[in-house]
Protein backbone atom coordinates (compact mmCIF):
# COMPACT_ATOMS: atom_id res chain seq x y z
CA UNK A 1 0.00 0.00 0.00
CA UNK A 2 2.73 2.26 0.49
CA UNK A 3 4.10 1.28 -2.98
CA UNK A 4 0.86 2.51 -3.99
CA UNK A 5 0.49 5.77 -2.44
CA UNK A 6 4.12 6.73 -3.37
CA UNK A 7 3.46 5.99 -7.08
CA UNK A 8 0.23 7.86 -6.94
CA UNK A 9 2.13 11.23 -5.45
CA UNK A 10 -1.07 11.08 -2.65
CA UNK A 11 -0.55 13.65 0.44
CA UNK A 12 0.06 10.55 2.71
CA UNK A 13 2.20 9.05 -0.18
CA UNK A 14 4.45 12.59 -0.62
CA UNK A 15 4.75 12.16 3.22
CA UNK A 16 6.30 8.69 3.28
CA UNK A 17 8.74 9.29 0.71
CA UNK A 18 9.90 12.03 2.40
CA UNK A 19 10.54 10.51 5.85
CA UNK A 20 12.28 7.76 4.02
CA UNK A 21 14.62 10.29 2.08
CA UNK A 22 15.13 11.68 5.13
CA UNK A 23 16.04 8.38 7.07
CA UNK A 24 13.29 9.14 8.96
CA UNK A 25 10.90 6.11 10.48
CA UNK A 26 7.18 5.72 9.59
CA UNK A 27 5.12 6.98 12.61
CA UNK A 28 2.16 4.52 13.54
CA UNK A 29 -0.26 7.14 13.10
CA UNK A 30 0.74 8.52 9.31
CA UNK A 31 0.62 4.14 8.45
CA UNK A 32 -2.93 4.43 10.30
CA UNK A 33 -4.06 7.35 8.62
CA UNK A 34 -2.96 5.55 5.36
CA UNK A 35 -5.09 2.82 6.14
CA UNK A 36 -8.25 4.73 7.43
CA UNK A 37 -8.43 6.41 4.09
CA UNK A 38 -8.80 3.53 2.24
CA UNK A 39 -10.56 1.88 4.27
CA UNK A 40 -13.15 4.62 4.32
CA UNK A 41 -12.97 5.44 1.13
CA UNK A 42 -16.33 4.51 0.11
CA UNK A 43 -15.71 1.95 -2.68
CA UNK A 44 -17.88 -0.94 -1.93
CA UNK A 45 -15.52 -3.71 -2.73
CA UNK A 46 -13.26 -2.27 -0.07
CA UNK A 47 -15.32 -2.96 2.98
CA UNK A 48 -13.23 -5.77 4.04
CA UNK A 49 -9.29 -5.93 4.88
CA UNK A 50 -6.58 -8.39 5.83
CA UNK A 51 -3.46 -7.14 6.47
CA UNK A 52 -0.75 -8.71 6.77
CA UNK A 53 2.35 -7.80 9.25
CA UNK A 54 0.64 -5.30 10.52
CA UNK A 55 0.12 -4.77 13.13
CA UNK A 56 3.27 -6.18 14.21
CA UNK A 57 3.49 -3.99 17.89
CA UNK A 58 0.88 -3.69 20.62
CA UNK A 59 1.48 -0.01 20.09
CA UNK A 60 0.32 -0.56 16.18
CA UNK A 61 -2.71 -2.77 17.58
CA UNK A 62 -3.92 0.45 19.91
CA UNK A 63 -3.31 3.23 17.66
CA UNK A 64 -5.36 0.61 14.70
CA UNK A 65 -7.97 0.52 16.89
CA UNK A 66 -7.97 4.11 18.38
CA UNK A 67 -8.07 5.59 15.10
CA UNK A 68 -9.13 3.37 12.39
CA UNK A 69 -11.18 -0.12 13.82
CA UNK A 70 -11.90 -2.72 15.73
CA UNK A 71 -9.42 -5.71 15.46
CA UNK A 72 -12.18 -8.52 14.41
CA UNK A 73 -9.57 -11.45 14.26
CA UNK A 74 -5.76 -12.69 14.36
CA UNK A 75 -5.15 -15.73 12.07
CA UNK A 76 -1.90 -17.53 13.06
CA UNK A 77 -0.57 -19.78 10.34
CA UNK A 78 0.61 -22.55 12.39
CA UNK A 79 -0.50 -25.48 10.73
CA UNK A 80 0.76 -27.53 7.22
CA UNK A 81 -2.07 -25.64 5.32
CA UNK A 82 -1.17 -23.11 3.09
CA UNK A 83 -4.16 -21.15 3.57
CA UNK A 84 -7.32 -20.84 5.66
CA UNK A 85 -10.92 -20.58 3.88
CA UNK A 86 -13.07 -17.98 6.30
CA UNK A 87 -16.77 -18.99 4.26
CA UNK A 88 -19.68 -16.68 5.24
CA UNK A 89 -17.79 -14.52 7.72
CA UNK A 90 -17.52 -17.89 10.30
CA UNK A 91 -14.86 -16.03 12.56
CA UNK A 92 -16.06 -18.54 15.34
CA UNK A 93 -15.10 -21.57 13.32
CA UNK A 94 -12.60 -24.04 15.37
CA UNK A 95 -10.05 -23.56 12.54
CA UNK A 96 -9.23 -19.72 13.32
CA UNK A 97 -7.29 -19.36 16.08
């Protein structure tokens, strides 16, 4: 997503390039604020998210929530699979941890 907003020249994406020029590190909230903008942005097909490594902090978790939304589950990949099927939102099924 980064990628993304640095090849688009977005405010957030002018923002990150810059702190990176600069040797600077990515705050939590400017990643955040990337995220709550396109999670918000209104397109339909956009209403649901799975990031992956991130959050990868406590600190990342809190300021996600605080700011953007509610956590609804952690998949762990601990098993042989290669993937795990979530069909019809099932978030309780046994094979989520």
């Amino acid at each position: 997503m980064i990628k993304d907003e640095n090849e688009r020249h977005t405010e957030i994406g002018t923002e990150i390039l810059s702190l990176v020029s600069a040797g600077k590190q990515i705050s939590n909230d400017l990643i955040v604020k990337m995220l709550r903008k396109i999670i918000y942005s209104g397109i339909e097909e956009r209403n649901k998210f799975i990031l992956t490594d991130f959050p990868d902090s406590r600190d990342q978790a809190q300021d996600f929530e605080a700011n953007c939304s509610m956590i609804k589950a952690v998949i762990l990949a601990a098993g042989p699979e290669e993937r795990v099927d979530i069909i019809d939102n099932a978030l309780h099924d046994d094979s989520i941890d």
